[in-house]
N, C-alpha and C. Protein backbone atom coordinates (compact mmCIF):
# COMPACT_ATOMS: atom_id res chain seq x y z
N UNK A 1 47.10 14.74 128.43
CA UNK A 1 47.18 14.49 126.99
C UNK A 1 48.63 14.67 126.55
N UNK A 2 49.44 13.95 126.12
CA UNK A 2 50.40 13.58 125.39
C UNK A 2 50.62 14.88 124.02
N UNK A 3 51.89 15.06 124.04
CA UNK A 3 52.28 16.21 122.82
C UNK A 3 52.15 15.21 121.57
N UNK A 4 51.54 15.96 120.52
CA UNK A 4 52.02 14.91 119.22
C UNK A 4 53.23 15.88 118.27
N UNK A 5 53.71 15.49 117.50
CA UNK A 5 54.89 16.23 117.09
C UNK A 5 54.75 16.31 115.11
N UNK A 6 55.44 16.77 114.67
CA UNK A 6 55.24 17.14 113.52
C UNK A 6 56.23 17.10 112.61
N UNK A 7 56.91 16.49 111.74
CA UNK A 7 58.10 16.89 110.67
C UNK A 7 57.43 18.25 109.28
N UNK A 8 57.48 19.07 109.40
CA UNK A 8 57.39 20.72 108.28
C UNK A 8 58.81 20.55 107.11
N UNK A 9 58.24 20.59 106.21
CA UNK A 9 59.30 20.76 104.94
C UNK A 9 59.08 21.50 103.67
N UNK A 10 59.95 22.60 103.91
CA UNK A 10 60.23 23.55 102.92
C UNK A 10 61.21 23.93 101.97
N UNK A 11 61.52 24.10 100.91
CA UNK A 11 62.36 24.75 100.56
C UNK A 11 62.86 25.82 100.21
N UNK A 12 63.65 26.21 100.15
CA UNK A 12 64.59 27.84 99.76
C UNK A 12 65.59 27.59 98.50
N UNK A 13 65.60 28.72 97.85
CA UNK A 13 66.54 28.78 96.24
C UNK A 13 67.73 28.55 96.89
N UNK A 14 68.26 28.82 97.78
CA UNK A 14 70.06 28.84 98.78
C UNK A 14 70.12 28.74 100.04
N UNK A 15 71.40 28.65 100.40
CA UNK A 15 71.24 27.68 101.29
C UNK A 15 71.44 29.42 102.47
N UNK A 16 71.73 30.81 102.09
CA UNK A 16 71.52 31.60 103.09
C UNK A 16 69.80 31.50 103.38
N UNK A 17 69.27 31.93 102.36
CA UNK A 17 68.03 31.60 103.09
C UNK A 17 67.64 30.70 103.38
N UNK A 18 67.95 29.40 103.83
CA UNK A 18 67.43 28.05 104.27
C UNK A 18 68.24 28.38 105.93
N UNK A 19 69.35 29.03 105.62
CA UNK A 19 69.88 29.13 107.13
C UNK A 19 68.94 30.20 108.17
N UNK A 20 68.80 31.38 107.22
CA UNK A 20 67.78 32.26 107.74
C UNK A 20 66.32 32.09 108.59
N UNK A 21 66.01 31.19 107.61
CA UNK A 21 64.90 30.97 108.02
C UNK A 21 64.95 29.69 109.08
N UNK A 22 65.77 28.74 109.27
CA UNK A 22 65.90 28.50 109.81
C UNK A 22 66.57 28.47 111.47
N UNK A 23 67.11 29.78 111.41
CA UNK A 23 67.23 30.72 112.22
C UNK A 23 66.12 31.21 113.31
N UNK A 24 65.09 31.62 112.88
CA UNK A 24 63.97 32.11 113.03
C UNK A 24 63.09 31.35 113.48
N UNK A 25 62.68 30.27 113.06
CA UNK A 25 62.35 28.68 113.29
C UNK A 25 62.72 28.77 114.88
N UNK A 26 64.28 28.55 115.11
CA UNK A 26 64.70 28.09 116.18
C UNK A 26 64.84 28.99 117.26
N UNK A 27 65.26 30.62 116.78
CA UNK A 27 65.02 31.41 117.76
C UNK A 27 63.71 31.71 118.89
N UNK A 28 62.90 31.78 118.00
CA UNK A 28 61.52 31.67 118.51
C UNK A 28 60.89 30.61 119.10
N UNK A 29 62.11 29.59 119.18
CA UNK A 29 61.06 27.97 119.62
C UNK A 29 59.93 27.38 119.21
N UNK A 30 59.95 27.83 117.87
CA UNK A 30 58.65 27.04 116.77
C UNK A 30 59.31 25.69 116.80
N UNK A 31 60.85 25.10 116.56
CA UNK A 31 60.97 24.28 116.05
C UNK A 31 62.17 23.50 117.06
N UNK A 32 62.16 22.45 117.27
CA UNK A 32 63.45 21.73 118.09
C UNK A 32 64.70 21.56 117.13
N UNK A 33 64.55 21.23 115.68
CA UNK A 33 65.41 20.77 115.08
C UNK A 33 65.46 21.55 113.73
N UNK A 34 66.07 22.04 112.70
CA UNK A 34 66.22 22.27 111.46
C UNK A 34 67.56 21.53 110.53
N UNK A 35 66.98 20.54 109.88
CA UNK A 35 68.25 20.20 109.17
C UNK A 35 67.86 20.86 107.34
N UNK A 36 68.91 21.22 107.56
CA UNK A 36 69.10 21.63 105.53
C UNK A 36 69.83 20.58 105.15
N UNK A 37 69.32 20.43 104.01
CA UNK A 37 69.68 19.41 102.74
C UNK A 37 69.85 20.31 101.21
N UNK A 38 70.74 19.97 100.55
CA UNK A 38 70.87 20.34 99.27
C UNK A 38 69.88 19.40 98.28
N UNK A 39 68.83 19.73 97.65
CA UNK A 39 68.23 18.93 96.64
C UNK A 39 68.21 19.40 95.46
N UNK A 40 67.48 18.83 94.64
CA UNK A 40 67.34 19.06 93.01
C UNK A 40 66.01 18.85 92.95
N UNK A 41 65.34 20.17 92.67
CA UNK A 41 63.86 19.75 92.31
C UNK A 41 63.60 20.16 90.67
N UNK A 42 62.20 19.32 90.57
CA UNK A 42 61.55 18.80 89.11
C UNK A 42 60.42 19.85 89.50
N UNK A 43 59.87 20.78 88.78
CA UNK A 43 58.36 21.11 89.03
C UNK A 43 57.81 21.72 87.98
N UNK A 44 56.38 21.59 88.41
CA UNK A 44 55.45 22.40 86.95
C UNK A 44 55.16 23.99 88.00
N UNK A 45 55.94 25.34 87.14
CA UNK A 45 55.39 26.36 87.77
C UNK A 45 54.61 27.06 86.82
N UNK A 46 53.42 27.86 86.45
CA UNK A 46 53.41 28.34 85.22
C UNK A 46 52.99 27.71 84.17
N UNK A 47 52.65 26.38 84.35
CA UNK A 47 52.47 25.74 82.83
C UNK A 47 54.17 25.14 81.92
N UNK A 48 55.24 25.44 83.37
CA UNK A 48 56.20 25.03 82.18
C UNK A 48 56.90 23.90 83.50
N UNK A 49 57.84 23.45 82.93
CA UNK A 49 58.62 22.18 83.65
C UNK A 49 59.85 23.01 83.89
N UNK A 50 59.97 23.05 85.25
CA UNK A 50 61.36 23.83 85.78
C UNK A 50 62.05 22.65 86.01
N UNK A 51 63.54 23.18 86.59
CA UNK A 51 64.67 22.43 87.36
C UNK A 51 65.06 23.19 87.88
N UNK A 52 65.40 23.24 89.43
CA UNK A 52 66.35 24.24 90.03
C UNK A 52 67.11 23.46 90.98
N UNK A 53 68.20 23.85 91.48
CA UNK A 53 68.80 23.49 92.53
C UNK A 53 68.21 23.82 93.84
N UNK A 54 67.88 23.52 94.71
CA UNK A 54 67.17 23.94 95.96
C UNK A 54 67.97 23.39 97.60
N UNK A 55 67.14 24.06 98.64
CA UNK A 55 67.57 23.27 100.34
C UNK A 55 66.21 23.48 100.94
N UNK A 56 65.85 22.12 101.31
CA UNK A 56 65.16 21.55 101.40
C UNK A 56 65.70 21.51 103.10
N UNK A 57 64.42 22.15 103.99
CA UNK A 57 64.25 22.18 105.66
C UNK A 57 62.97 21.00 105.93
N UNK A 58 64.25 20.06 107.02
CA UNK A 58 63.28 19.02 107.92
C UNK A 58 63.13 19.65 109.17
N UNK A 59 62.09 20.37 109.65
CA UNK A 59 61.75 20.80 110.27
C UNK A 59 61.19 19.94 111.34
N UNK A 60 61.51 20.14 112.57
CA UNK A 60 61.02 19.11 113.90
C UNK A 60 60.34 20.15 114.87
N UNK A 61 58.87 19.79 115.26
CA UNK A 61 58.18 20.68 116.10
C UNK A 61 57.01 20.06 116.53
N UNK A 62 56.45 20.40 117.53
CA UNK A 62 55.15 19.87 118.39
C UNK A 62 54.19 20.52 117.21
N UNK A 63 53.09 19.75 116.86
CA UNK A 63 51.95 19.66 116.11
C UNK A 63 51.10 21.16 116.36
N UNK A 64 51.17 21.33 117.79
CA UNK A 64 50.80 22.55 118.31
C UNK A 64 50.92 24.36 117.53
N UNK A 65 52.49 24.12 117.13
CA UNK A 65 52.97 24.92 116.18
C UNK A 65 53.15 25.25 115.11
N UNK A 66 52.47 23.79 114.84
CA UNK A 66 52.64 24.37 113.23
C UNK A 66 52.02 25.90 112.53
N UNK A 67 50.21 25.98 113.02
CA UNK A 67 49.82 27.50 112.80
C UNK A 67 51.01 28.67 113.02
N UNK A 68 51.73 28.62 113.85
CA UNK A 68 52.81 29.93 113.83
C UNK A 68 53.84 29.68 113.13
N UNK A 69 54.41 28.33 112.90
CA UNK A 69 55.42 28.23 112.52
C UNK A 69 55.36 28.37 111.04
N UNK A 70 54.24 27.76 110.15
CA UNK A 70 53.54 28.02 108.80
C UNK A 70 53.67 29.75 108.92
N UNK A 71 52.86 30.29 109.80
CA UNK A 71 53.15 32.01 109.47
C UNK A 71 54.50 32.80 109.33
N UNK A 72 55.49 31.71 110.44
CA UNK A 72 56.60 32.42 109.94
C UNK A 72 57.92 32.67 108.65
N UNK A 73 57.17 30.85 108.53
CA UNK A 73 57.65 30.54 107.37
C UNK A 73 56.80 31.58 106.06
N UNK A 74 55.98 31.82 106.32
CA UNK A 74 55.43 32.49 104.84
C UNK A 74 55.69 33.72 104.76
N UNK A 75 56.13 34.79 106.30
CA UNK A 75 56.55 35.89 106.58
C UNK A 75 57.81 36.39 105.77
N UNK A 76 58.51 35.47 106.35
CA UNK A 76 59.97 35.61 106.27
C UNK A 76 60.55 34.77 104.70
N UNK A 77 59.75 34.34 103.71
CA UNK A 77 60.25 33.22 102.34
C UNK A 77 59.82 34.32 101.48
N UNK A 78 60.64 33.86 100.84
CA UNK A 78 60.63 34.55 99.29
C UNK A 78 59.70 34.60 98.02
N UNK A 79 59.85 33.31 98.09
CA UNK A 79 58.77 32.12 97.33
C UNK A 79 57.58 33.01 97.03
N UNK A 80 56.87 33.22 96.03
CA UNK A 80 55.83 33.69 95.83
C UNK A 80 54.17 32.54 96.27
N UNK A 81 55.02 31.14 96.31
CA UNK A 81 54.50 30.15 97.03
C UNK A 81 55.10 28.72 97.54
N UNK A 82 55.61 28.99 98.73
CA UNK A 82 56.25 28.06 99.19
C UNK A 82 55.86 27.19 99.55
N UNK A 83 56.84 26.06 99.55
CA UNK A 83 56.44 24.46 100.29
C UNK A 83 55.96 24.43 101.75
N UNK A 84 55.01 24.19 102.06
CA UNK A 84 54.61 24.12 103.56
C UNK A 84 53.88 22.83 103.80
N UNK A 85 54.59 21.72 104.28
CA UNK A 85 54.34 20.54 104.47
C UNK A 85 54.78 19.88 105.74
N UNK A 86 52.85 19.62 106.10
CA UNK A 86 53.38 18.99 107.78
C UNK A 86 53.13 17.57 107.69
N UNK A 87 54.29 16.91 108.47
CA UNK A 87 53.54 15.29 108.00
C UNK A 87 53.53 14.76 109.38
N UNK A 88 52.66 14.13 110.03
CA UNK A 88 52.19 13.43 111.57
C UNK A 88 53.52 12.30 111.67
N UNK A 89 54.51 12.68 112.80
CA UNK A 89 55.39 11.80 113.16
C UNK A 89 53.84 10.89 114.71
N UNK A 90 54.16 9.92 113.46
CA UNK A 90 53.38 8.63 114.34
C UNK A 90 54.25 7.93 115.20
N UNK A 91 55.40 8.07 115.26
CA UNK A 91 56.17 7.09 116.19
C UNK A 91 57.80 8.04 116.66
N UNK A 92 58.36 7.88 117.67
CA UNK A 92 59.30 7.77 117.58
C UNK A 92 60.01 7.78 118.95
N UNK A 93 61.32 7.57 118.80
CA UNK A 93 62.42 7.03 119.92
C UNK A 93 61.72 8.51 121.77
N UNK A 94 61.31 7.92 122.50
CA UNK A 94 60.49 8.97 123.31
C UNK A 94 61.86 9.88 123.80
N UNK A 95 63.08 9.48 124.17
CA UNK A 95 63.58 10.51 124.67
C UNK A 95 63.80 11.45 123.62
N UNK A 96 63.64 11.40 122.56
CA UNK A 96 64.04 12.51 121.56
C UNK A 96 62.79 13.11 121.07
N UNK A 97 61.72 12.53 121.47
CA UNK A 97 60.33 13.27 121.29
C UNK A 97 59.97 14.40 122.80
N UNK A 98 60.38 13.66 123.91
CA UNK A 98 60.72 14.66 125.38
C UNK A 98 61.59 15.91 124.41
N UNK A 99 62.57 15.51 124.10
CA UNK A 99 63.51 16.46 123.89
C UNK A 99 62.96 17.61 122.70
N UNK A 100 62.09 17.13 122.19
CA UNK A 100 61.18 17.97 121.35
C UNK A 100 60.54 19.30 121.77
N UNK A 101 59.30 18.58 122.80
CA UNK A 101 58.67 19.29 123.92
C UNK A 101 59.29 20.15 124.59
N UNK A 102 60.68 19.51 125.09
CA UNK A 102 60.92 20.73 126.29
C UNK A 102 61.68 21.84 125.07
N UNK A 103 61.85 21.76 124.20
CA UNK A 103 63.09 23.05 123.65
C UNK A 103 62.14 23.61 122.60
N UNK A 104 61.03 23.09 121.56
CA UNK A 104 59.83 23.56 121.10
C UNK A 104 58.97 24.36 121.56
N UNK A 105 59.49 25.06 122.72
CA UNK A 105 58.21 25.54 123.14
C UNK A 105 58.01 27.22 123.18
N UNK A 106 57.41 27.69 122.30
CA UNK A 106 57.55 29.58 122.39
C UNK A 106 56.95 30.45 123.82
């Protein structure tokens, strides 16, 4: 049976904790890849309409991990409720999905 793989996306108020946690991610081999991005998010928290500046983690990992990798992410975040979003990579270039597998792995 074939690995299936996973893109996870979260965000953090700054970009130390986006590094942090992304740290952690990779130490442990939950994740092959972490890229941070600087975004601007819109949201309803509370009943009111926020804006904050945010960094936003594309997280790359075998499907397998997500259960631990979701725990570590909720361990280690601040967030009283954070973004935890896995989305099914249906396709992609195979040597960089190999390259997933072999360095993803705890």
């Amino acid at each position: 049976m074939s690995a299936s793989y996973s893109l996870v996306i979260t965000t953090t108020g700054n970009k130390e904790s986006a590094r942090a946690l992304a740290a952690v991610l990779l130490t442990n081999r939950l994740a092959a890849c972490v890229q941070i991005l600087p975004v601007e998010s819109h949201y309803i928290w509370k009943d009111t309409i926020e804006q904050d500046e945010e960094y936003a983690l594309h997280i790359k990992t075998k499907t397998e991990n997500f259960p631990a990798l979701r725990e570590a992410i909720r361990k280690v975040h601040d967030y009283e409720t954070p973004e935890i979003i896995r989305i099914d990579i249906a396709g992609g270039d195979q040597p960089y999905l190999d390259w997933i597998s072999k360095v993803a792995t705890p």
